[in-house]
Protein backbone atom coordinates (compact mmCIF):
# COMPACT_ATOMS: atom_id res chain seq x y z
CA UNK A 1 0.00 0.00 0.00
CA UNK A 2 3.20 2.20 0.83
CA UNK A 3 4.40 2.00 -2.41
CA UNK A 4 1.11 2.35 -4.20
CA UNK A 5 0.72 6.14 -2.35
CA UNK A 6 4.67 6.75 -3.77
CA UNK A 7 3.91 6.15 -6.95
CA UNK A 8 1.02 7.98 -7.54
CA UNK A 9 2.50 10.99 -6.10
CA UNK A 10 5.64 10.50 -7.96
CA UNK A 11 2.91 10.35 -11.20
CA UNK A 12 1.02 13.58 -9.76
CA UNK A 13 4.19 15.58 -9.29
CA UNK A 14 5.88 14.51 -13.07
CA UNK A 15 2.65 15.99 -14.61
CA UNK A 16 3.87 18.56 -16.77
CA UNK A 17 1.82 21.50 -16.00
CA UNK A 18 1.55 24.60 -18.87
CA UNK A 19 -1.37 26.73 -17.00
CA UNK A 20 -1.42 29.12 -14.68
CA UNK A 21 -5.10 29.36 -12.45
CA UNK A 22 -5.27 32.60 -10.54
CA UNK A 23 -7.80 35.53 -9.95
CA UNK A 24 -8.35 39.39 -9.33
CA UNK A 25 -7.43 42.10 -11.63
CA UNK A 26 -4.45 42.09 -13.86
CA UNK A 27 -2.11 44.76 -14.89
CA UNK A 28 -4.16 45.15 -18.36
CA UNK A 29 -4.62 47.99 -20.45
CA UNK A 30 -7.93 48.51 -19.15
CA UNK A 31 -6.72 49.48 -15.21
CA UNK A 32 -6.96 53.21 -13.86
CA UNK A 33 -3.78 55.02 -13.11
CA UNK A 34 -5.28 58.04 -11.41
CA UNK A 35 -3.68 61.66 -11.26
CA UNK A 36 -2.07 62.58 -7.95
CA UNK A 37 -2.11 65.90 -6.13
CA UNK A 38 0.72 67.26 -4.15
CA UNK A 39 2.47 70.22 -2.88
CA UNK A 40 -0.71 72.44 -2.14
CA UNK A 41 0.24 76.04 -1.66
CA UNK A 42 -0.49 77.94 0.63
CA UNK A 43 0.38 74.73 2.82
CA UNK A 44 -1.63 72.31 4.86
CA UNK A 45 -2.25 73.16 8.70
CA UNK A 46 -0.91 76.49 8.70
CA UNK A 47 -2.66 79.59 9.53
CA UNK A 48 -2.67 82.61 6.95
CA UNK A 49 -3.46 85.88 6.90
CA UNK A 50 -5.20 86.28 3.77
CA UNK A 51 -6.18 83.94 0.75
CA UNK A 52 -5.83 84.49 -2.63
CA UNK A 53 -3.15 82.80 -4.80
CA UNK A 54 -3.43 78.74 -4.98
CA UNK A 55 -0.99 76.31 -6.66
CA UNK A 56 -0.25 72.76 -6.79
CA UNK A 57 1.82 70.18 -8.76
CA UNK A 58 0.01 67.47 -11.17
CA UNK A 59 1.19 63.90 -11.64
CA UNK A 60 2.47 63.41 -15.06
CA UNK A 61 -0.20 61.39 -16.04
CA UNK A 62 -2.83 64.36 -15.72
CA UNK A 63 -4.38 65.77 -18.93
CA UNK A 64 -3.96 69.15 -18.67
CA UNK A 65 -7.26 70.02 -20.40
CA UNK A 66 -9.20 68.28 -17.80
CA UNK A 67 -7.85 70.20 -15.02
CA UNK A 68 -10.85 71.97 -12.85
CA UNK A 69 -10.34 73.71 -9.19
CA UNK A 70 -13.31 74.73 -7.23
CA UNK A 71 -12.95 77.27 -4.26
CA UNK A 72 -15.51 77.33 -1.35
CA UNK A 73 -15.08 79.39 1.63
CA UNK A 74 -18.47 80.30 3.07
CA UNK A 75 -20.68 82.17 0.76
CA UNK A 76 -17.92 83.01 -1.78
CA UNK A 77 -17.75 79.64 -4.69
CA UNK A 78 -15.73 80.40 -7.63
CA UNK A 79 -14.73 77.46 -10.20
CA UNK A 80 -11.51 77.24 -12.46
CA UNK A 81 -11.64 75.43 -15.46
CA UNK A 82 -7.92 74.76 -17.24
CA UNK A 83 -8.33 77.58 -19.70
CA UNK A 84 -8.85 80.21 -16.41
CA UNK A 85 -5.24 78.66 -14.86
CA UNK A 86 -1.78 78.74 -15.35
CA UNK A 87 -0.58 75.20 -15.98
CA UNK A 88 3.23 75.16 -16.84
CA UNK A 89 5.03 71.81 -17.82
CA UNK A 90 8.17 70.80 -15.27
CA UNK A 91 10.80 68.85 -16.80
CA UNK A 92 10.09 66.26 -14.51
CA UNK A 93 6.52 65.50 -16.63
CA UNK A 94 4.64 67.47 -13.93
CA UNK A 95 2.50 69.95 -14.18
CA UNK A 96 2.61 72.98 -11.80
CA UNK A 97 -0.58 74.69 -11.67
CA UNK A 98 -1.41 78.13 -10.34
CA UNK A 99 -4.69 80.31 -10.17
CA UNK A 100 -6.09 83.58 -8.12
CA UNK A 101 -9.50 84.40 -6.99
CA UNK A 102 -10.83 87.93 -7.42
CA UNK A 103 -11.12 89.10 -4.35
CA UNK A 104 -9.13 88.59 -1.35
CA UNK A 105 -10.48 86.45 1.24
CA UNK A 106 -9.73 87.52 5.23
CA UNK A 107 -11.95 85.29 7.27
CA UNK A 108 -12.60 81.80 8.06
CA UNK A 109 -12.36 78.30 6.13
CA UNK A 110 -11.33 78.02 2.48
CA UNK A 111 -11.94 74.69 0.67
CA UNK A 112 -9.29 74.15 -2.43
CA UNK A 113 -10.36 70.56 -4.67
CA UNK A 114 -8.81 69.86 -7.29
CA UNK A 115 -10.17 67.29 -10.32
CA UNK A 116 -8.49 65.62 -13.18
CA UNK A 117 -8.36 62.87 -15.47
CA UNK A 118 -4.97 61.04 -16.61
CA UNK A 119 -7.50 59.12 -19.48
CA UNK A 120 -11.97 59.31 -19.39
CA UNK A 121 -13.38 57.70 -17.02
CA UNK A 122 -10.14 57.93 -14.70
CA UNK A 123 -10.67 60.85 -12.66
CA UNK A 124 -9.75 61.97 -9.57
CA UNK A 125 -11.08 64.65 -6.63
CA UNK A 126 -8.38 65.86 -4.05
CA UNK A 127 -8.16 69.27 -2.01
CA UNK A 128 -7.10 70.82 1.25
CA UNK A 129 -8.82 73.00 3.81
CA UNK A 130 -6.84 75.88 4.85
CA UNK A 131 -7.48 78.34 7.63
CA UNK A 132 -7.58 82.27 7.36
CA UNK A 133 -7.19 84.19 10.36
């Protein structure tokens, strides 16, 4: 009986085997690389005097056209599409992008999000909330 369990898994184990089972998502053509956000200015968790001038930096996978910024701070709401901001290339691939509301804001909460798509259908909302003294 010994020898009849060693040779069958001697058998089982010279199987050639040419596939491969597995599951979940793959690293197709069809997956979502998502545009990043970083290096909000003014800066995160600090306390300033006034607001007006906003930048950020855009992954390289960001199409600039689809760049939007939305500004909230109480009763004041003003919207940026791409064509109303500056969007300048880096060498690195980045893209630095820079706006300005109208009018000064003194007072309270300001809400900065930021939206972009590196292809359709792949978009992304990110933003900060900065304080004004």
């Amino acid at each position: 009986m010994k020898h009849l369990y060693l040779i069958l898994f001697a058998a089982a184990f010279s199987l050639r085997t040419d596939a491969v089972f597995a599951y979940g998502s793959s690293s197709s053509s069809a997956s979502c690389d998502k545009p990043t956000f970083s290096e909000f200015q003014p800066a995160v968790n600090k306390y300033i005097q006034s607001f007006r001038e906003f930048a950020f930096v855009a992954s390289s996978n960001t199409s600039p056209s689809s760049i939007e910024v939305n500004i909230s701070a109480g009763q004041i709401k003003e919207h940026f599409s791409a064509k109303q901001l500056e969007i300048t290339p880096q060498p690195s691939g980045r893209l630095m992008v820079k706006g300005k509301i109208n009018k000064p804001f003194q007072h309270g909460f300001v809400r900065l999000s930021a939206t972009a798509h590196s292809k359709p259908g792949c978009e992304k909302t990110d933003g900060v909330l900065l304080r004004v003294q």
